[in-house]
Protein backbone atom coordinates (compact mmCIF):
# COMPACT_ATOMS: atom_id res chain seq x y z
CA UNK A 1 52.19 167.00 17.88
CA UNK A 2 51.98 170.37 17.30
CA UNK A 3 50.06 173.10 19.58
CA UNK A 4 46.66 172.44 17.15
CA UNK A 5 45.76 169.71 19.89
CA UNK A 6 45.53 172.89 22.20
CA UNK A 7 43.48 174.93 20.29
CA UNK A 8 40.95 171.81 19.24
CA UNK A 9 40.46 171.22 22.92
CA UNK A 10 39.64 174.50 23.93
CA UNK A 11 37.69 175.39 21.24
CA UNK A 12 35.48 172.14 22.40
CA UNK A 13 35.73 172.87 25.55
CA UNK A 14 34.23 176.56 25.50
CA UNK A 15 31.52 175.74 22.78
CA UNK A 16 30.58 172.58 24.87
CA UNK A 17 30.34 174.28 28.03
CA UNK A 18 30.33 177.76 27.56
CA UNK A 19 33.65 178.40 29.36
CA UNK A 20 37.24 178.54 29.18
CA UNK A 21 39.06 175.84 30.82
CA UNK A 22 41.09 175.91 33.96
CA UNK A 23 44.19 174.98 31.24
CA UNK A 24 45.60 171.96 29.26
CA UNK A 25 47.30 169.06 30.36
CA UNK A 26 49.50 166.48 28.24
CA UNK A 27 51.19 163.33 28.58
CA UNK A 28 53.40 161.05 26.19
CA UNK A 29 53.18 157.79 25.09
CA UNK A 30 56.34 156.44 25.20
CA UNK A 31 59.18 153.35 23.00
CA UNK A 32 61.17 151.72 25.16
CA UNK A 33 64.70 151.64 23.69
CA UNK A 34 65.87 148.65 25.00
CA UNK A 35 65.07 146.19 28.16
CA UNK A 36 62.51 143.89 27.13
CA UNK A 37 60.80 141.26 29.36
CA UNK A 38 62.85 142.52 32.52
CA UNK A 39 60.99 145.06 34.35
CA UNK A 40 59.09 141.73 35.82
CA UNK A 41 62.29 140.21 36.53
CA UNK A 42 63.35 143.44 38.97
CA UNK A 43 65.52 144.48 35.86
CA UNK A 44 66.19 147.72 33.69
CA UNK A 45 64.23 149.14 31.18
CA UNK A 46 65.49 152.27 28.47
CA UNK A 47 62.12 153.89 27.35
CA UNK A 48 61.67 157.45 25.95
CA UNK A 49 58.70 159.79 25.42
CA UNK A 50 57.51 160.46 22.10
CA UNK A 51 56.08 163.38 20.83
CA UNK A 52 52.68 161.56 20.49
CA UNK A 53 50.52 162.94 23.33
CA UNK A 54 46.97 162.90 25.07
CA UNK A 55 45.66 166.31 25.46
CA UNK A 56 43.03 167.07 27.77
CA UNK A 57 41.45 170.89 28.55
CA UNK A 58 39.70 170.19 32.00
CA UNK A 59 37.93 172.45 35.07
CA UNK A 60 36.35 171.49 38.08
CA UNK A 61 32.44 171.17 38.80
CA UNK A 62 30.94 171.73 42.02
CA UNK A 63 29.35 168.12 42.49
CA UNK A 64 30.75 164.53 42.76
CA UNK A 65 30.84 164.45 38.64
CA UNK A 66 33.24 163.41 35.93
CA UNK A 67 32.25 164.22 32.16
CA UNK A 68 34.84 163.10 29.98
CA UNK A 69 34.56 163.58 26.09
CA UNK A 70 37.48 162.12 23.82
CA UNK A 71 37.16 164.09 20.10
CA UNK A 72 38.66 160.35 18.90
CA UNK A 73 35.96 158.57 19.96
CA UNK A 74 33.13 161.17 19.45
CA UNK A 75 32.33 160.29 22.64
CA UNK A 76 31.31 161.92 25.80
CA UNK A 77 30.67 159.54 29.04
CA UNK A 78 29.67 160.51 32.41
CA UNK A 79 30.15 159.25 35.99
CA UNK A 80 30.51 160.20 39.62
CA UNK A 81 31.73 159.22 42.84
CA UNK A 82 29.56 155.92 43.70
CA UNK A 83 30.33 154.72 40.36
CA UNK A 84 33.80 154.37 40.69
CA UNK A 85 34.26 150.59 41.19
CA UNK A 86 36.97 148.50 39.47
CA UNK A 87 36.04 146.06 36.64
CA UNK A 88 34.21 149.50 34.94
CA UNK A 89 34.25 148.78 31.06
CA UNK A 90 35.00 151.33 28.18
CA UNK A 91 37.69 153.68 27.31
CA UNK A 92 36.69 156.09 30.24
CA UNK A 93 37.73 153.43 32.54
CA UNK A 94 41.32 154.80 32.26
CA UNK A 95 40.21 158.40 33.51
CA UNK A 96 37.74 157.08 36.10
CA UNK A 97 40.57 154.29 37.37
CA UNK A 98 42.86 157.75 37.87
CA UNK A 99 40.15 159.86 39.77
CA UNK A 100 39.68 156.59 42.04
CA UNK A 101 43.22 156.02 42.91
CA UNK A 102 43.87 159.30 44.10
CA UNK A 103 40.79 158.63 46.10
CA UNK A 104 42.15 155.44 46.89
CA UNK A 105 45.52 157.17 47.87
CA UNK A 106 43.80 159.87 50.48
CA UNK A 107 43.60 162.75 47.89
CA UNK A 108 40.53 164.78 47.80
CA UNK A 109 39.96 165.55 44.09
CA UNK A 110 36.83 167.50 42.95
CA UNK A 111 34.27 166.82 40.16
CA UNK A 112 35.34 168.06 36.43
CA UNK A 113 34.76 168.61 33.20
CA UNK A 114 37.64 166.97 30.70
CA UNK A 115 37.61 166.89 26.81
CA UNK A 116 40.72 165.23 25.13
CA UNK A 117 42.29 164.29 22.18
CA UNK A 118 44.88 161.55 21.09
CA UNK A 119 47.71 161.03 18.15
CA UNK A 120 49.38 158.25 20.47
CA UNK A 121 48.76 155.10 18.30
CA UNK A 122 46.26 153.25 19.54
CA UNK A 123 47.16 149.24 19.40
CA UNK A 124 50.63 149.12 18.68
CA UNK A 125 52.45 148.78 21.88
CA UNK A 126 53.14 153.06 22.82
CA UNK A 127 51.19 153.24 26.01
CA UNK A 128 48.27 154.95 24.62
CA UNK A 129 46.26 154.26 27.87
CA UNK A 130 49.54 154.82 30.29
CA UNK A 131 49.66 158.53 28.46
CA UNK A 132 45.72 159.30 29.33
CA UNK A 133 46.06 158.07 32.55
CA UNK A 134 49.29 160.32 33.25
CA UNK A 135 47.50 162.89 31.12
CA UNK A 136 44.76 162.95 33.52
CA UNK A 137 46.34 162.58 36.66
CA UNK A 138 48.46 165.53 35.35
CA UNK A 139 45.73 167.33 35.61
CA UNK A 140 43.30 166.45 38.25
CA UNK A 141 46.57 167.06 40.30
CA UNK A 142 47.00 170.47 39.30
CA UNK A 143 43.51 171.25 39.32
CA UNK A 144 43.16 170.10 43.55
CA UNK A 145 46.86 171.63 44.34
CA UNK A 146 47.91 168.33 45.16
CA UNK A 147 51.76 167.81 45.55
CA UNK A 148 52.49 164.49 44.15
CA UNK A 149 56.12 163.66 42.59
CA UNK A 150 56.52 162.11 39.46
CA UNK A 151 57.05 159.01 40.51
CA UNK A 152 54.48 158.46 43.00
CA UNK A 153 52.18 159.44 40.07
CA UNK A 154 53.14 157.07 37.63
CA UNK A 155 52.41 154.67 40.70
CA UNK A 156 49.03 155.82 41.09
CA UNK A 157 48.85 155.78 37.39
CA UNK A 158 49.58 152.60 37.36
CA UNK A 159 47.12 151.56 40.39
CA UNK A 160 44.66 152.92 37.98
CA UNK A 161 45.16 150.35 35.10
CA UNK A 162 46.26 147.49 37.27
CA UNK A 163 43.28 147.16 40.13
CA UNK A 164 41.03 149.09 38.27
CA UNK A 165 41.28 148.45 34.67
CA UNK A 166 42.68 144.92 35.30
CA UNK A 167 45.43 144.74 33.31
CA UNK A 168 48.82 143.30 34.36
CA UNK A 169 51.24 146.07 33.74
CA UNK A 170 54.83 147.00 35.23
CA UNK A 171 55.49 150.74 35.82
CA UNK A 172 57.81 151.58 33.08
CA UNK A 173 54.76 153.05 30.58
CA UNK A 174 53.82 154.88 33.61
CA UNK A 175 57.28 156.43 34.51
CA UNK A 176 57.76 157.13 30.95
CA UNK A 177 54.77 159.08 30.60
CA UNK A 178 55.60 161.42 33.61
CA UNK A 179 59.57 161.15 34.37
CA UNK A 180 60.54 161.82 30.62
CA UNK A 181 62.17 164.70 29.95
CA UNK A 182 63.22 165.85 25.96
CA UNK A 183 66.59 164.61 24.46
CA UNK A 184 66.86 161.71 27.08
CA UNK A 185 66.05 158.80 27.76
CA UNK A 186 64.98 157.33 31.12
CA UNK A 187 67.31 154.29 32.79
CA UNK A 188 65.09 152.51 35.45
CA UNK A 189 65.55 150.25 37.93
CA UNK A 190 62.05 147.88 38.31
CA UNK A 191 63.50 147.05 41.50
CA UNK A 192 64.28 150.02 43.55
CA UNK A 193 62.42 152.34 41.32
CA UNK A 194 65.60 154.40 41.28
CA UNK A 195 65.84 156.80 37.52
CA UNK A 196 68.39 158.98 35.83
CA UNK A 197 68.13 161.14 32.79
CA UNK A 198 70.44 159.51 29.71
CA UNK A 199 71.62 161.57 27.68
CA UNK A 200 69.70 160.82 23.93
CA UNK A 201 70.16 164.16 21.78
CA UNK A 202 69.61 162.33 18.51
CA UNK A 203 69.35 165.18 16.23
CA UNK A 204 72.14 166.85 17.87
CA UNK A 205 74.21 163.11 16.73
CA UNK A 206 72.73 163.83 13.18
CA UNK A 207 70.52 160.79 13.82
CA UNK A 208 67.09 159.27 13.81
CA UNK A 209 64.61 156.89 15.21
CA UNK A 210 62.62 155.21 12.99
CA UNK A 211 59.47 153.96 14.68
CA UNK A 212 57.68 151.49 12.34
CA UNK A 213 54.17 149.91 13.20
CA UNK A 214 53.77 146.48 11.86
CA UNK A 215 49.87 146.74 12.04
CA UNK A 216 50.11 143.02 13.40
CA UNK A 217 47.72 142.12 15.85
CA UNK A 218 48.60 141.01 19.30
CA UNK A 219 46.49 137.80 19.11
CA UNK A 220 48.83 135.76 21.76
CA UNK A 221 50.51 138.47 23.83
CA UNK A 222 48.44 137.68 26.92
CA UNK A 223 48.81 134.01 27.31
CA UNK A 224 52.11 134.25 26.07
CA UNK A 225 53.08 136.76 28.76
CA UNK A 226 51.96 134.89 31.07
CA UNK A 227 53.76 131.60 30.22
CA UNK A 228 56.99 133.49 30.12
CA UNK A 229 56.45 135.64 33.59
CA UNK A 230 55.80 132.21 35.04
CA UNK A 231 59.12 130.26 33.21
CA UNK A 232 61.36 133.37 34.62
CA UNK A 233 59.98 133.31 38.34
CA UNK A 234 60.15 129.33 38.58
CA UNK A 235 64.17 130.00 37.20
CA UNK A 236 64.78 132.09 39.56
CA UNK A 237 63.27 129.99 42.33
CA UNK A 238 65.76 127.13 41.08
CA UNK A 239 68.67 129.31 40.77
CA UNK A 240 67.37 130.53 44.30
CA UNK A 241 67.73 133.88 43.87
CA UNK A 242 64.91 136.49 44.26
CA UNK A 243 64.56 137.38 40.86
CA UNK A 244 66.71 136.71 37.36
CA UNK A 245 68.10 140.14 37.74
CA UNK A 246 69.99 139.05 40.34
CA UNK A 247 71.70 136.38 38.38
CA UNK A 248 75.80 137.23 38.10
CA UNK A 249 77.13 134.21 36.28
CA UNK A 250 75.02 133.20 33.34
CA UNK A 251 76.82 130.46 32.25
CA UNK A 252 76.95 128.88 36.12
CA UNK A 253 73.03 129.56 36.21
CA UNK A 254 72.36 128.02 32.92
CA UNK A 255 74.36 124.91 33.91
CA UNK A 256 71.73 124.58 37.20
CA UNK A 257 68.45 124.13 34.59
CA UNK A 258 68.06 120.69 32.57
CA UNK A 259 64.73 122.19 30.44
CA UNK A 260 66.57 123.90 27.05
CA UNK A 261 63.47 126.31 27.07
CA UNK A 262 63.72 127.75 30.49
CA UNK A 263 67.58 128.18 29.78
CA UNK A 264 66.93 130.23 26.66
CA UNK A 265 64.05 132.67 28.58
CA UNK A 266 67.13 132.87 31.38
CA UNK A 267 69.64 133.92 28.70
CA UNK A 268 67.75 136.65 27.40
CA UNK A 269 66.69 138.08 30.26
CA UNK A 270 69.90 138.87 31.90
CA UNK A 271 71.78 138.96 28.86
CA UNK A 272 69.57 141.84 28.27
CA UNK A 273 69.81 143.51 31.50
CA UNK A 274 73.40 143.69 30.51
CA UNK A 275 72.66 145.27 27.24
CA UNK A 276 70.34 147.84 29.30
CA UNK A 277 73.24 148.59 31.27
CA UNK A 278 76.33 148.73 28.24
CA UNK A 279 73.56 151.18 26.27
CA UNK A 280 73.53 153.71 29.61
CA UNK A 281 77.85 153.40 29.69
CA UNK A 282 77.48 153.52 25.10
CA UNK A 283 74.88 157.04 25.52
CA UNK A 284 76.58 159.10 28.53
CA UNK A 285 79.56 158.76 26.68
CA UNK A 286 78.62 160.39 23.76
CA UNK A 287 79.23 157.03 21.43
CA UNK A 288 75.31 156.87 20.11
CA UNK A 289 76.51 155.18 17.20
CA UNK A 290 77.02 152.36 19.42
CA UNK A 291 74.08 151.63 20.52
CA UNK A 292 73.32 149.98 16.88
CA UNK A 293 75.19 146.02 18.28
CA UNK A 294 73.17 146.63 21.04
CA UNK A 295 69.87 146.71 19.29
CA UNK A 296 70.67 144.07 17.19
CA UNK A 297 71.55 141.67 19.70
CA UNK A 298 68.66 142.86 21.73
CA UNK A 299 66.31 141.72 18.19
CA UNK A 300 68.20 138.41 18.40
CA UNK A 301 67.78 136.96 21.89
CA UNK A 302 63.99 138.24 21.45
CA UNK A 303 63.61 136.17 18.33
CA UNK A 304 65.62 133.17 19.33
CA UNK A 305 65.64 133.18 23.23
CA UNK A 306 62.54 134.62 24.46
CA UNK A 307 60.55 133.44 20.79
CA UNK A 308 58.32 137.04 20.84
CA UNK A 309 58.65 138.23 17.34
CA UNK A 310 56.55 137.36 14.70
CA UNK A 311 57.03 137.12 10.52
CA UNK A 312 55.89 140.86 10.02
CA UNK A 313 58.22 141.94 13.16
CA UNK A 314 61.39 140.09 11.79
CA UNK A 315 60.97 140.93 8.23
CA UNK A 316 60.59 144.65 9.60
CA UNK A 317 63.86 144.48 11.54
CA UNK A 318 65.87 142.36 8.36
CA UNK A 319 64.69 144.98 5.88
CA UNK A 320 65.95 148.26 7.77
CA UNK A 321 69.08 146.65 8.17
CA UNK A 322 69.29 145.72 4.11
CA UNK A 323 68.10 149.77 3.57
CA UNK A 324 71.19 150.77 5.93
CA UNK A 325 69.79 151.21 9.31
CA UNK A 326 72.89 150.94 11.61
CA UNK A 327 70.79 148.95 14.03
CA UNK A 328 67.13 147.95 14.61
CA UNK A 329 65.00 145.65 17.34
CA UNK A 330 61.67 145.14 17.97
CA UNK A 331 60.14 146.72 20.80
CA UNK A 332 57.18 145.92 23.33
CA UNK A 333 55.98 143.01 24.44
CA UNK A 334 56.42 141.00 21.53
CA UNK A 335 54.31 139.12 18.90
CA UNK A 336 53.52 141.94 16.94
CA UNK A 337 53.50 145.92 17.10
CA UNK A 338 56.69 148.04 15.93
CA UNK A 339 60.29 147.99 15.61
CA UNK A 340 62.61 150.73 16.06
CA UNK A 341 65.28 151.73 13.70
CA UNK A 342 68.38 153.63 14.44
CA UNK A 343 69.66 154.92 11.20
CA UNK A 344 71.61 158.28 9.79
CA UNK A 345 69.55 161.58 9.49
CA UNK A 346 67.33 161.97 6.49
CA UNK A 347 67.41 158.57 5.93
CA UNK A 348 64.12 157.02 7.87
CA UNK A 349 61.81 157.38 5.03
CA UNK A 350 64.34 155.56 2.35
CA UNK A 351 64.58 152.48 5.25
CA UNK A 352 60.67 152.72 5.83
CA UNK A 353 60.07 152.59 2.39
CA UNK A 354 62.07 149.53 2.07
CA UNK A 355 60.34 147.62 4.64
CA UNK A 356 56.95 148.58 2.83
CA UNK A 357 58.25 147.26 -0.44
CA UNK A 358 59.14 144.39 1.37
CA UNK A 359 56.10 144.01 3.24
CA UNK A 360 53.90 144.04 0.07
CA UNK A 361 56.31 141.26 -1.97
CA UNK A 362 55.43 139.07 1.24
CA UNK A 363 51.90 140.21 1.11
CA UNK A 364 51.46 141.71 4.60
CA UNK A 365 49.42 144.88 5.27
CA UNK A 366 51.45 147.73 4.64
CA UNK A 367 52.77 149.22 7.41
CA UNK A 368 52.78 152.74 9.48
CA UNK A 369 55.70 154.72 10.37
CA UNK A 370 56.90 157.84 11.99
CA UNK A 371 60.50 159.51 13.51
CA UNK A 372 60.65 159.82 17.30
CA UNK A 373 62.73 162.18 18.99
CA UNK A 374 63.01 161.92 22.55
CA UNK A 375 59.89 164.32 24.32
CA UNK A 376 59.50 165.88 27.75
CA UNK A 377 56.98 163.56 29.66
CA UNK A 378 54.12 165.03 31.25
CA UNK A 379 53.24 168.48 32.03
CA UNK A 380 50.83 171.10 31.69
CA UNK A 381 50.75 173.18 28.65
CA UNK A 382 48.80 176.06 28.94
């Protein structure tokens, strides 16, 4: 995004209110690379920022009030202290669940004014509530001097959308939106939390990342998450071990189950723990082109072990392959949203606008695409 998002909040904020803001905040939504369906399984995830943001110009009030206007939504929505109680419905649940967590947490944060806006695609599986929560936090922090680390904030962040929102997530949208930093990705452990910076200069490899949106609807990704969180855990309880991360000899584990399914959920998930961990070895070496096996087998053990693709998604993958992507995989949490595409600079239109072409012979909607190099997370901008 360029710095037009700063000058459209501003401009709101001082006609809406009569005053400049305190400053602008942003924060990233975020693709995960690869490491799908392990952070829940104390495994390793790969995701990077993009350069799709939420914006917000904000300044403190002198009561216990929140107004909070998002130029998306043509919206403004209002509340203070005593309403902050979980369950809250509505997009402003996101900003309220971050001013109550840092409550939650022991900070003192004052009543403010916020106005945002959004180019983080809404629906298709790139954290566009992790990046307004982090966006907000970002800066309701900076705004009450509090000293929080990154971390610890995408933990709050993710307070916010877990007990207060009420949905189910794991922390890697959260640490992707605030521990990002540009022209690397971010290795993380789900189990100790630990992170390191990989090295992911793209352009600098005369590559790209195609980031294609099926425009598929995530009818079944609930339920279906839910059926395969439960599968892994009872595995693991079988192969008694704490979690599937911790599994060393596939073949040995896979021998210990009798149902076929559970063994193919098991076979994913650590085979792809290993692929997490052969793509950090593949990057800080300087061999990017090798990723490309790696997301390719990463596509195939989501489509035939973990069954979390869909038509649109496979087709997707199949056709930037056929157009000359060197390697491509879905990514998210399956049964629907994009795929990513690594393929030779310059050529991520030619490979999108094969998988449209394809897309319309099969008669799906046509899809949405973009290039993503790797973004600083978040951080305030003016």
């Amino acid at each position: 995004m360029s710095d037009t998002d700063i000058e459209t909040v501003t401009a709101d904020f001082n006609s809406r209110f009569g005053r400049s803001p305190a400053g602008v905040w942003a924060a990233p939504g975020r693709v995960n690379l690869i490491g799908e369906h392990t952070d829940y399984n104390d495994g390793f995830v790969m995701p990077y920022a993009l350069p799709h943001r939420v914006t917000i110009a904000a300044e403190q009030r002198s009561d216990d009030t929140w107004t909070v206007t998002s130029l998306n939504n043509n919206d403004t929505q209002t509340f203070t202290r005593s309403e902050l109680v979980p369950g809250m419905k509505g997009w402003q649940a996101y900003v309220a669940g971050v001013v109550w967590a840092l409550a939650e947490a022991g900070h003192t944060v004052a009543g403010a004014d916020l106005v945002l806006t959004s180019d983080v695609p809404v629906g298709a599986g790139l954290s566009s509530s992790a990046a307004l929560e982090c966006a907000t936090l970002t800066a309701l922090a900076d705004l009450n001097e509090l000293e929080i680390a990154p971390l610890e904030r995408a933990k709050l962040a993710r307070r916010c959308e877990n007990d207060f929102v009420g949905a189910p997530t794991g922390l890697m949208d959260q640490a992707a939106s605030t521990m990002c930093t540009s022209a690397n990705a971010l290795f993380l452990d789900c189990r100790t939390f630990g992170a390191d910076q990989v090295p992911l200069d793209l352009a600098g490899e005369g590559l790209e990342m195609l980031v294609l949106d099926t425009r598929t609807p995530h009818a079944l990704v609930d339920s279906e998450y839910a059926t395969r969180r439960s599968s892994c855990e009872q595995a693991a309880q079988i192969l008694g071990v704490a979690a599937l991360r911790d599994v060393d000899d596939l073949d040995a584990a896979l021998q210990q189950l009798d149902d076929d399914e559970m063994r193919r959920r098991v076979r994913h998930v650590v085979s792809e723990n290993a692929r997490v961990l052969e793509a950090v070895e593949v990057l800080q070496s300087g061999r990017f082109r090798e990723l490309a096996p790696l997301l390719d087998a990463s596509h195939q053990s989501m489509r035939d072990d973990f069954e979390i693709t869909v038509p649109t998604v496979d087709l997707a993958v199949e056709s930037a392959r056929q157009a000359g992507a060197l390697g491509a995989r879905m990514t998210g949490g399956g049964f629907g949203g994009c795929i990513i595409a690594l393929v030779e600079g310059g050529r991520s239109a030619a490979v999108a606008q094969h998988i449209t072409d394809r897309f319309a012979e099969a008669g799906f909607d046509q899809p949405s695409h973009f290039v993503a190099l790797p973004s600083p997370g978040a951080r305030r901008l003016v």
